[in-house]
PDB file of N, CA and C in Angstrom:
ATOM      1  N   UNK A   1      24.230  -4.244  18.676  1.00  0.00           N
ATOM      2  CA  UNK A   1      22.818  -3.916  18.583  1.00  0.00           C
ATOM      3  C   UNK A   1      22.580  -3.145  17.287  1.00  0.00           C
ATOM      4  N   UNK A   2      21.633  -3.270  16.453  1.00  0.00           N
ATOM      5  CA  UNK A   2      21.112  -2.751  15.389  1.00  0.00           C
ATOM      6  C   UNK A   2      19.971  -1.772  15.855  1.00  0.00           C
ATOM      7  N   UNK A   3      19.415  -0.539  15.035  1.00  0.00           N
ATOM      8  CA  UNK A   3      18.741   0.325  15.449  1.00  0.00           C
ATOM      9  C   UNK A   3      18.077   1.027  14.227  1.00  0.00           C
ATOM     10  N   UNK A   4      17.037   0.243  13.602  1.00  0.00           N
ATOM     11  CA  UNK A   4      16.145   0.723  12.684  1.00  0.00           C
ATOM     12  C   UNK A   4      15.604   1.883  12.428  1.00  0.00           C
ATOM     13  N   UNK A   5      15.879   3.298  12.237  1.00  0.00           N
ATOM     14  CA  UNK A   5      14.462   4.338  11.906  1.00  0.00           C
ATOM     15  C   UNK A   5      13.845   3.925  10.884  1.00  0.00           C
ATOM     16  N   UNK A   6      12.708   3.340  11.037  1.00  0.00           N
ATOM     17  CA  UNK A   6      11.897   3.014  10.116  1.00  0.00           C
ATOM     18  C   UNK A   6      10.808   3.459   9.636  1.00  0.00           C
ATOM     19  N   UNK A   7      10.608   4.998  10.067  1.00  0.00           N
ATOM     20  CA  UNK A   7       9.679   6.088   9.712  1.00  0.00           C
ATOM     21  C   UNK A   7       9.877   6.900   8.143  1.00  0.00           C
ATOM     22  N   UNK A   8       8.888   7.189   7.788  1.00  0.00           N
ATOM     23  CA  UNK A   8       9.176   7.632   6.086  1.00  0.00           C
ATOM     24  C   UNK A   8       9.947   9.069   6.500  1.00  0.00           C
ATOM     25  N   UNK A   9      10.558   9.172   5.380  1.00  0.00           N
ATOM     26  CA  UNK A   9      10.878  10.706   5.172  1.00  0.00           C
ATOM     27  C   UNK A   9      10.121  11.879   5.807  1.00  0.00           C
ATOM     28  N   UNK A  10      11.036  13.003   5.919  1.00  0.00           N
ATOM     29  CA  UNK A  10       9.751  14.276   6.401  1.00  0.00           C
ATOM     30  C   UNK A  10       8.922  13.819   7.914  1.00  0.00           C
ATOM     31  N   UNK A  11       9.536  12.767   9.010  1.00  0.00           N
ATOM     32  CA  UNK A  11       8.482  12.533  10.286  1.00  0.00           C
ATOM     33  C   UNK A  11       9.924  12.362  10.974  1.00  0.00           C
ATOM     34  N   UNK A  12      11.447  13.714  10.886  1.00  0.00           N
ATOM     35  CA  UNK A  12      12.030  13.676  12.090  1.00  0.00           C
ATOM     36  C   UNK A  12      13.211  12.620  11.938  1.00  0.00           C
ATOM     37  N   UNK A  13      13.503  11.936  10.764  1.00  0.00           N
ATOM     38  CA  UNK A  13      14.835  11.113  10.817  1.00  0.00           C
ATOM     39  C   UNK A  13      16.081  11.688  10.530  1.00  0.00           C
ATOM     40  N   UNK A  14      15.591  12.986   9.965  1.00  0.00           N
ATOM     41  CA  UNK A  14      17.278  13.417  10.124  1.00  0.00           C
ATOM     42  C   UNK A  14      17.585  13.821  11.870  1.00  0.00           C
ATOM     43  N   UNK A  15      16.757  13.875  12.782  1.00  0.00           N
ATOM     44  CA  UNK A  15      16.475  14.401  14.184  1.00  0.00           C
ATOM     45  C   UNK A  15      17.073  12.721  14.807  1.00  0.00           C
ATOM     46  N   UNK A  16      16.472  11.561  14.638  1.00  0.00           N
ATOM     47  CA  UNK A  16      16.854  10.748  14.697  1.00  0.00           C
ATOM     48  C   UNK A  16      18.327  10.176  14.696  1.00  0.00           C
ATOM     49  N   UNK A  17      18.280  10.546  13.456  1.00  0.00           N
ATOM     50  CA  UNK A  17      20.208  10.092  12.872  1.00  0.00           C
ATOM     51  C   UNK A  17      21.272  11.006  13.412  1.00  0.00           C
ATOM     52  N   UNK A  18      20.597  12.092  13.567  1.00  0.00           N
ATOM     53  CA  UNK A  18      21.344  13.141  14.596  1.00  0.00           C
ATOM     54  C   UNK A  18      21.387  12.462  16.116  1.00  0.00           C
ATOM     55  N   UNK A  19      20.514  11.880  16.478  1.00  0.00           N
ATOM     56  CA  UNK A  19      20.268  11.510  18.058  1.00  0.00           C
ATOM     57  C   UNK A  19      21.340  10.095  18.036  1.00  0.00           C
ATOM     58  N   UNK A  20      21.214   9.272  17.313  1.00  0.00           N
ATOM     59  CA  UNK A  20      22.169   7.796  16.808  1.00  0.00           C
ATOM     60  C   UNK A  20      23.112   8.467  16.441  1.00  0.00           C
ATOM     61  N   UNK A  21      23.877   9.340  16.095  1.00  0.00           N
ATOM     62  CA  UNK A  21      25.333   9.267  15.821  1.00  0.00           C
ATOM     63  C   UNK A  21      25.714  10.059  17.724  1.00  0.00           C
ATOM     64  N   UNK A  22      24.920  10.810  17.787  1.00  0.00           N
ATOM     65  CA  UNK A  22      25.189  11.308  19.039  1.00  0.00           C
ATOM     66  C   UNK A  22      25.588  10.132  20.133  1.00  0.00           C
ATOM     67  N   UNK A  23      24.631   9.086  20.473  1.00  0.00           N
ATOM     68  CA  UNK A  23      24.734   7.763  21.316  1.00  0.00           C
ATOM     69  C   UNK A  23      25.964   7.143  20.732  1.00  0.00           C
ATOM     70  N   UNK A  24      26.573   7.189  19.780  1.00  0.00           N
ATOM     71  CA  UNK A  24      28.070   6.424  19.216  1.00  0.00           C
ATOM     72  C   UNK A  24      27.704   5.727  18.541  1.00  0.00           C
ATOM     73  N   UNK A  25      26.846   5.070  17.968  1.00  0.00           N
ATOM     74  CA  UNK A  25      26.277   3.895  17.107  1.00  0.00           C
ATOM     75  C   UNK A  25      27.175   4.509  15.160  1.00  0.00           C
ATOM     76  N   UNK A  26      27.204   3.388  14.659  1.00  0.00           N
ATOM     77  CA  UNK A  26      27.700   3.692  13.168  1.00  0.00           C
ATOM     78  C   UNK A  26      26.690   3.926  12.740  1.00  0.00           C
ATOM     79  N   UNK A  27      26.452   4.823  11.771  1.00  0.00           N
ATOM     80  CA  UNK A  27      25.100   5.430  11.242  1.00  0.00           C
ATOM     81  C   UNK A  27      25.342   5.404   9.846  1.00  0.00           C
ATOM     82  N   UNK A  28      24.164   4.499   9.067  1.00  0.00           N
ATOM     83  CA  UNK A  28      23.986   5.564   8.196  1.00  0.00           C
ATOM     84  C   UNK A  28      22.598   5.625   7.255  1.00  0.00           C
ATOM     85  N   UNK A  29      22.784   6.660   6.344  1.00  0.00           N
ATOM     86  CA  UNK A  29      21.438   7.013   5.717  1.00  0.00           C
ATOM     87  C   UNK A  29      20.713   6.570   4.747  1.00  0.00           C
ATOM     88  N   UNK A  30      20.326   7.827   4.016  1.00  0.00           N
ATOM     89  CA  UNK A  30      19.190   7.289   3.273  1.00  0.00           C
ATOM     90  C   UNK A  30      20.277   7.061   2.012  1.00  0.00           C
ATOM     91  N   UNK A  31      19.882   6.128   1.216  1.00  0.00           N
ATOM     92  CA  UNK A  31      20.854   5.474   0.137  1.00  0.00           C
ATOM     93  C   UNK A  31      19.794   5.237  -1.205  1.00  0.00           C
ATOM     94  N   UNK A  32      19.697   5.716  -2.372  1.00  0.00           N
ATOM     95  CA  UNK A  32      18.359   5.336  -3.291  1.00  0.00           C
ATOM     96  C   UNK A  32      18.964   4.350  -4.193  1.00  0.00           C
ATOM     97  N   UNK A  33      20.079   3.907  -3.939  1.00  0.00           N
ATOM     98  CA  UNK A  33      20.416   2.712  -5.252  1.00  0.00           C
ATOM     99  C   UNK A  33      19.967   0.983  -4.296  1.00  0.00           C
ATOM    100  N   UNK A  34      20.157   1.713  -3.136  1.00  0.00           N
ATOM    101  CA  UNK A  34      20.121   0.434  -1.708  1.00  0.00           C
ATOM    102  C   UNK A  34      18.183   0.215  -2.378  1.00  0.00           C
ATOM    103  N   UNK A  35      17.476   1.171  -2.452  1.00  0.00           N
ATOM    104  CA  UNK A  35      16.271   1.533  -2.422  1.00  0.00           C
ATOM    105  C   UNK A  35      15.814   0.908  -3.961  1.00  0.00           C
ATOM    106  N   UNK A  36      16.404   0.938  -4.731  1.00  0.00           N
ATOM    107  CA  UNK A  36      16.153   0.540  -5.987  1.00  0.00           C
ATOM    108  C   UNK A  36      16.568  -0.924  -6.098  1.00  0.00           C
ATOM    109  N   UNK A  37      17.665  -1.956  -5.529  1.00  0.00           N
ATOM    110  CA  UNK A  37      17.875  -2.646  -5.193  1.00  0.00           C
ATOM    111  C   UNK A  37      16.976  -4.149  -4.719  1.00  0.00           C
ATOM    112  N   UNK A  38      16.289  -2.817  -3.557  1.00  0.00           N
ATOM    113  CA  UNK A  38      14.991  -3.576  -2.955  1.00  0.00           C
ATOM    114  C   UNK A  38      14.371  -3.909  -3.879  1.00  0.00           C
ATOM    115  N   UNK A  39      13.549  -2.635  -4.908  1.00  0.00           N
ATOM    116  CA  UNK A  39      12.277  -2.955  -6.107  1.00  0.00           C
ATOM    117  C   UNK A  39      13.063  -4.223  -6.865  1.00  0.00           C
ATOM    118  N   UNK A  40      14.279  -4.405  -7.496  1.00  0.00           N
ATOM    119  CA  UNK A  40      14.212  -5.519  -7.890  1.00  0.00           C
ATOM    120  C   UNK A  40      14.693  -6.837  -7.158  1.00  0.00           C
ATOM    121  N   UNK A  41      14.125  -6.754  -6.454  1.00  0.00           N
ATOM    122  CA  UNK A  41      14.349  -8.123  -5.387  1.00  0.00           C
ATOM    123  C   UNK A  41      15.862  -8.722  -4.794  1.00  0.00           C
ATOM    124  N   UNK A  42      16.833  -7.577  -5.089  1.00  0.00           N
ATOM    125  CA  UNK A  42      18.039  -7.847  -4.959  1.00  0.00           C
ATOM    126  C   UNK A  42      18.847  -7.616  -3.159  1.00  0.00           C
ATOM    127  N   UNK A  43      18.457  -8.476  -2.348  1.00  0.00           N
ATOM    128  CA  UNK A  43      18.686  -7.863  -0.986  1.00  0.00           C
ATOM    129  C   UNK A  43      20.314  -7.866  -0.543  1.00  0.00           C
ATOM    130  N   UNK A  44      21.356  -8.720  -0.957  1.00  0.00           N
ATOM    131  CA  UNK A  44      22.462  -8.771  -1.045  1.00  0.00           C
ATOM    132  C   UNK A  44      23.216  -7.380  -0.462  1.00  0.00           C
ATOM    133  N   UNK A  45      22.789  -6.359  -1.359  1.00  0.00           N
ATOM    134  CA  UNK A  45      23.902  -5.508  -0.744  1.00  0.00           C
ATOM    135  C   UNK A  45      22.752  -4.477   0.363  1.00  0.00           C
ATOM    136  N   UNK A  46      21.557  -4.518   0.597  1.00  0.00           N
ATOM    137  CA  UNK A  46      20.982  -4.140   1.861  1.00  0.00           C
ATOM    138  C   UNK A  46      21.821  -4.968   3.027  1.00  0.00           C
ATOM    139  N   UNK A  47      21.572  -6.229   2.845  1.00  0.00           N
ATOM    140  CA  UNK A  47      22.678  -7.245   3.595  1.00  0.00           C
ATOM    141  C   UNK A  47      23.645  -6.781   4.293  1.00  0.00           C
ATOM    142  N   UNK A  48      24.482  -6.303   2.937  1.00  0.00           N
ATOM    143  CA  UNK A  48      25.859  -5.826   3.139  1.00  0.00           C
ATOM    144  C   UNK A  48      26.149  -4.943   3.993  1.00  0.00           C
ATOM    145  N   UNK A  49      25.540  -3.836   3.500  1.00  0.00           N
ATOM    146  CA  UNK A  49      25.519  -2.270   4.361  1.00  0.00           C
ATOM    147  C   UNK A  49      24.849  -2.859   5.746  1.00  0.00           C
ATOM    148  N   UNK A  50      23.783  -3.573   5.991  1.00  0.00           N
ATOM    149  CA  UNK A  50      23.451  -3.555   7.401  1.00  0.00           C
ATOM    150  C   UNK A  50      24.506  -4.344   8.324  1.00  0.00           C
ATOM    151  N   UNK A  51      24.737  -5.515   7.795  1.00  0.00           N
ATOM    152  CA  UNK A  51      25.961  -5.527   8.550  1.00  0.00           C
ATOM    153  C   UNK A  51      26.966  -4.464   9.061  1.00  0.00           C
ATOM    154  N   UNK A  52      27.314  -3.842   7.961  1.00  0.00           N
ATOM    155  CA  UNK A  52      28.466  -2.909   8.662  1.00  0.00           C
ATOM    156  C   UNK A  52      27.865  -1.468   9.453  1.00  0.00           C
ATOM    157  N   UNK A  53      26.708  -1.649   9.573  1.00  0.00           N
ATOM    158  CA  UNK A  53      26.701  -0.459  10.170  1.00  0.00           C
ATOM    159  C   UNK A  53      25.519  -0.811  11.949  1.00  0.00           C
ATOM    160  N   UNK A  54      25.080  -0.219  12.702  1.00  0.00           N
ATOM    161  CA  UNK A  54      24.381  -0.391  13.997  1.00  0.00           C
ATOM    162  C   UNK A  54      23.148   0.047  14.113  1.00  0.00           C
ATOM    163  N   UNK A  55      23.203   1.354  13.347  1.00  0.00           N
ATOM    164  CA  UNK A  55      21.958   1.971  13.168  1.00  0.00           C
ATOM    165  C   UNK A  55      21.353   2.795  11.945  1.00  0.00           C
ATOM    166  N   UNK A  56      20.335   2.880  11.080  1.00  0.00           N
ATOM    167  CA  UNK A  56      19.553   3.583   9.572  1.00  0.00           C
ATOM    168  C   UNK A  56      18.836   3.882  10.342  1.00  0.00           C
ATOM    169  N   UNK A  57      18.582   4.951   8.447  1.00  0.00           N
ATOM    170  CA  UNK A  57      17.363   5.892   9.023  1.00  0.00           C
ATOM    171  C   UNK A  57      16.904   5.800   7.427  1.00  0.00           C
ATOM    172  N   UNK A  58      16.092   6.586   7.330  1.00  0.00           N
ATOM    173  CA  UNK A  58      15.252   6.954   6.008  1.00  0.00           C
ATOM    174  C   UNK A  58      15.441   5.579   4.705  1.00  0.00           C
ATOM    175  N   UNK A  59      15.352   5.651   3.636  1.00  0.00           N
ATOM    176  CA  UNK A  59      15.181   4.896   2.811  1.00  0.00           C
ATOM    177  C   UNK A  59      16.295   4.012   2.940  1.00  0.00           C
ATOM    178  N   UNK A  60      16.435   2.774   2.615  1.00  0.00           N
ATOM    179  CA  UNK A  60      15.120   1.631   2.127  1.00  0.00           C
ATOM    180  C   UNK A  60      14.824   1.165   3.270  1.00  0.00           C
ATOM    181  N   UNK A  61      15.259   1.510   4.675  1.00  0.00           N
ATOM    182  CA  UNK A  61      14.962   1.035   5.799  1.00  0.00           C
ATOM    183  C   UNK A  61      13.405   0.858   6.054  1.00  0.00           C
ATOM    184  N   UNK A  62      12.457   2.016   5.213  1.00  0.00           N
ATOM    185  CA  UNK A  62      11.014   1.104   6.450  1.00  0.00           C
ATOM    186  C   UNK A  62      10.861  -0.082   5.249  1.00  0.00           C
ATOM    187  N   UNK A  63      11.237  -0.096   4.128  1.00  0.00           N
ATOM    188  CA  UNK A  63      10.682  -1.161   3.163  1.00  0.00           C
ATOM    189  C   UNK A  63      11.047  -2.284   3.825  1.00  0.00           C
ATOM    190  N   UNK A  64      11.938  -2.744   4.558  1.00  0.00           N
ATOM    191  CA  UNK A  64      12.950  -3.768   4.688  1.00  0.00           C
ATOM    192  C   UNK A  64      12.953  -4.070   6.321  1.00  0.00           C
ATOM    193  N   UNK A  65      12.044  -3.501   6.751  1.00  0.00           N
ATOM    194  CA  UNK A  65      11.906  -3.766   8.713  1.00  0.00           C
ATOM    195  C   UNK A  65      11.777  -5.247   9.004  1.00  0.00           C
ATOM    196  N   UNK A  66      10.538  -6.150   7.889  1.00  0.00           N
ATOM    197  CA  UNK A  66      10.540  -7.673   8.735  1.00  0.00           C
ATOM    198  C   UNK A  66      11.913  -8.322   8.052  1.00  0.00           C
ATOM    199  N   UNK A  67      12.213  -7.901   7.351  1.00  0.00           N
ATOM    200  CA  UNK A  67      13.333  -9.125   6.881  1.00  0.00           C
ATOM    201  C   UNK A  67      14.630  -8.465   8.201  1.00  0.00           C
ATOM    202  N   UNK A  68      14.918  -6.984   8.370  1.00  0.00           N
ATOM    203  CA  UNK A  68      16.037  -6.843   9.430  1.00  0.00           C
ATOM    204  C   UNK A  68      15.495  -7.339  10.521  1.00  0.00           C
ATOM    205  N   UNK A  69      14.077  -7.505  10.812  1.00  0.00           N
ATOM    206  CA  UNK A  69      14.015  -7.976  12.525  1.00  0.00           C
ATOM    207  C   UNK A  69      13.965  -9.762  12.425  1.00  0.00           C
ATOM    208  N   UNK A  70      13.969 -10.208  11.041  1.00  0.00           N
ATOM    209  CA  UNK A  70      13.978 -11.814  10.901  1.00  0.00           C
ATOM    210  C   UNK A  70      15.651 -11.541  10.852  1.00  0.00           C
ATOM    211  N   UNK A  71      16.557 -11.023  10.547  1.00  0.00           N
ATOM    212  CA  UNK A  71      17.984 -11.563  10.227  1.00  0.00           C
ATOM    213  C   UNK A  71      18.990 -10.789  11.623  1.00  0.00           C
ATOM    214  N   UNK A  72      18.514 -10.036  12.560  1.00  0.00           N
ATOM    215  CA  UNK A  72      18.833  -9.297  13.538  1.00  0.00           C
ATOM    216  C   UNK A  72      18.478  -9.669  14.948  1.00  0.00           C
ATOM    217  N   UNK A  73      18.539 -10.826  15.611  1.00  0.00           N
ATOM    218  CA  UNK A  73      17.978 -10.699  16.696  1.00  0.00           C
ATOM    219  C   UNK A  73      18.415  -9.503  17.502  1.00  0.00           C
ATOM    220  N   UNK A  74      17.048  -8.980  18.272  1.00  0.00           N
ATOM    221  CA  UNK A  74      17.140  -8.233  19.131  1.00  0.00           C
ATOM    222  C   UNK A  74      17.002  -6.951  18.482  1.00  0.00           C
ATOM    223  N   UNK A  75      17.048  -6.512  17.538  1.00  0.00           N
ATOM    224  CA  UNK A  75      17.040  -5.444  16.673  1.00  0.00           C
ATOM    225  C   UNK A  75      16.066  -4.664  17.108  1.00  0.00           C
ATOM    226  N   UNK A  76      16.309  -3.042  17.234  1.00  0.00           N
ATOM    227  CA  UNK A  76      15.168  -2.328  17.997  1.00  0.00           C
ATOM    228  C   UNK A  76      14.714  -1.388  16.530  1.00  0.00           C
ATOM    229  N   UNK A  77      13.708  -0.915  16.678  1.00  0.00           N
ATOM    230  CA  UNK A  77      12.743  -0.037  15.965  1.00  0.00           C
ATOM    231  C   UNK A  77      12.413   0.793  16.414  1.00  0.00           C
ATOM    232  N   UNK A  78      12.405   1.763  15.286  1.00  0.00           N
ATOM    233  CA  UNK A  78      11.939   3.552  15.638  1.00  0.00           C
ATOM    234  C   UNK A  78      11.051   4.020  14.859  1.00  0.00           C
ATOM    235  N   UNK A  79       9.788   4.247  14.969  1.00  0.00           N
ATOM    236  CA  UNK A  79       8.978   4.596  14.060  1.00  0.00           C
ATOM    237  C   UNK A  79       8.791   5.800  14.362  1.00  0.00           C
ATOM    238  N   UNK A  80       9.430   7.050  13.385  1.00  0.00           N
ATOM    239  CA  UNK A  80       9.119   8.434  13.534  1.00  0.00           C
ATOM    240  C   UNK A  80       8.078   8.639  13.252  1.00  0.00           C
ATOM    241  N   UNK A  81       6.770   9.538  12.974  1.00  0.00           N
ATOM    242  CA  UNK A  81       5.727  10.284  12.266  1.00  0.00           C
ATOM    243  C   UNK A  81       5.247  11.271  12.425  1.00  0.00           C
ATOM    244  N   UNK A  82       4.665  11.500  11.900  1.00  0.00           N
ATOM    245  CA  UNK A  82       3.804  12.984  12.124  1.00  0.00           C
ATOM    246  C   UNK A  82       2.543  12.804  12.780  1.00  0.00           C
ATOM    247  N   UNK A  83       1.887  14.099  13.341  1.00  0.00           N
ATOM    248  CA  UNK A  83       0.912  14.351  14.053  1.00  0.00           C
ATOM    249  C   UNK A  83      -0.188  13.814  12.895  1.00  0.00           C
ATOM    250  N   UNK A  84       0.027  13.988  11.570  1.00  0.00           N
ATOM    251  CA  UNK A  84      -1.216  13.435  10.937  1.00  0.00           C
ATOM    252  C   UNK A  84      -0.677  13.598   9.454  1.00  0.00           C
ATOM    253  N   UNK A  85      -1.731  12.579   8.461  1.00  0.00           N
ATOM    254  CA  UNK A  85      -0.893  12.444   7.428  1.00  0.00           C
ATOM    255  C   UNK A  85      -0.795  13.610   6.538  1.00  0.00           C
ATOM    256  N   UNK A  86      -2.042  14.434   6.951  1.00  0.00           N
ATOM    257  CA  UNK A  86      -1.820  16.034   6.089  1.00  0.00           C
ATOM    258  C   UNK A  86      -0.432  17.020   6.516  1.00  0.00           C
ATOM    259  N   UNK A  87      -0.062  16.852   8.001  1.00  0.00           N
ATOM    260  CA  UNK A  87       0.822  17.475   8.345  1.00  0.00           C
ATOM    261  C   UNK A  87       2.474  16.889   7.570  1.00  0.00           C
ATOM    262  N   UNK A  88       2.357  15.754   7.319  1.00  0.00           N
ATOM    263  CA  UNK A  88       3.301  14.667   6.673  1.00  0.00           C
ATOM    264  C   UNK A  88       3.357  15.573   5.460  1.00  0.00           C
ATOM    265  N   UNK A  89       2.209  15.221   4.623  1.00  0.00           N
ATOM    266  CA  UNK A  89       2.272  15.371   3.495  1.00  0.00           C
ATOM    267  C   UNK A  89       2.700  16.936   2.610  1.00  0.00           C
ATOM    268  N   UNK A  90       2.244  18.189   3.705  1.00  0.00           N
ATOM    269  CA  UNK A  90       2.280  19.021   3.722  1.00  0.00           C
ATOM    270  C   UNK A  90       4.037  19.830   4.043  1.00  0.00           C
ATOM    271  N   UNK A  91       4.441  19.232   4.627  1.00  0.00           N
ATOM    272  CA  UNK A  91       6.349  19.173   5.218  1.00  0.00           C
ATOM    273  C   UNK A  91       6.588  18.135   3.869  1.00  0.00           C
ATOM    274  N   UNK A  92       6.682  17.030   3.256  1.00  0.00           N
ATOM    275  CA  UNK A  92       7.163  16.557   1.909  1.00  0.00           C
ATOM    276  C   UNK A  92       7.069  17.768   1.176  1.00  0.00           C
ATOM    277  N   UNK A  93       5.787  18.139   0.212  1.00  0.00           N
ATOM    278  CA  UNK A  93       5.292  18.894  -0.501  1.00  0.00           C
ATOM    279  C   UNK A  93       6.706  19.902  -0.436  1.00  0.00           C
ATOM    280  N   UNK A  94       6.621  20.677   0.868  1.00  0.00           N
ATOM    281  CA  UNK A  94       7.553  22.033   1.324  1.00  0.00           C
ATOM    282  C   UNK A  94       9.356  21.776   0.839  1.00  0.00           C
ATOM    283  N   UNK A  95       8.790  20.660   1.195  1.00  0.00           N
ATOM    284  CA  UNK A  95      10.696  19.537   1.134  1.00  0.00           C
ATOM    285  C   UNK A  95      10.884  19.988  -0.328  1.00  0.00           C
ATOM    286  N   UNK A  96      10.297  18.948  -0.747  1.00  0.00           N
ATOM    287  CA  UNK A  96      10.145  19.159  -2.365  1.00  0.00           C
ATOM    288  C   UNK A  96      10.205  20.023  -3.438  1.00  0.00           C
ATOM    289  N   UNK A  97       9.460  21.212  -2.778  1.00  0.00           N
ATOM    290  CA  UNK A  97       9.604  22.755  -3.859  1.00  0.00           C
ATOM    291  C   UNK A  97      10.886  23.149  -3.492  1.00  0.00           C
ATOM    292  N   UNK A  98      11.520  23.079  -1.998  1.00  0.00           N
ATOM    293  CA  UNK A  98      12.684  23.714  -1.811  1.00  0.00           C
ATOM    294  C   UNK A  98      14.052  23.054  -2.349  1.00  0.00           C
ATOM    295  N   UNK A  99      13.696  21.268  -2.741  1.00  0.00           N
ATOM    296  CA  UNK A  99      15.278  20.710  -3.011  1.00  0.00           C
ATOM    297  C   UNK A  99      15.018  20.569  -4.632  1.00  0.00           C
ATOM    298  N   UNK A 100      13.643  20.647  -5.705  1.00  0.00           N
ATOM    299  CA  UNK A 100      13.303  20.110  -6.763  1.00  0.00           C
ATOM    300  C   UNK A 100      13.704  21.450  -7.576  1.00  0.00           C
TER     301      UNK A 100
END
């Protein structure tokens, strides 16, 4: 079984990926070359990595949800978010001053 978090950043996927490694599933994360990959149309090694693993979270995973639920039967989805997009945007922002 495959197990999508397909919620953006900052709406609870590290809470997520914490909850999926907990259940035993192979996990893994957010990846920005996987993510850059995508922008140039290169899906091959998204491919790759999803094969070997059961369950993502954070990047490039929500970019890439219809092509994993076209190449995955049965593949489940997790859409994390926030109470609203100011509250979203407002937890990024916070993210941001503290890792930039």
């Amino acid at each position: 079984m495959k197990v999508f978090g397909i919620g953006l950043n900052k709406t609870g996927t590290s809470t997520l990926a914490a909850c999926l490694r907990e259940l035993g599933f192979r996990h893994t994360s957010c990846d920005l070359e996987l993510t850059r990959e995508v922008h140039r149309g290169n899906m091959a090694p998204v491919y790759d990595r999803a094969d070997r693993y059961e369950s993502f979270e954070d990047w490039p995973w929500p970019l890439v949800y219809k092509e994993m639920d076209e190449r995955y039967d049965g593949a489940k989805f997790v859409l994390t978010r926030r109470s609203s997009p100011e509250v979203w945007f407002s937890s990024l922002k916070r993210h941001a001053l503290r890792t930039g």
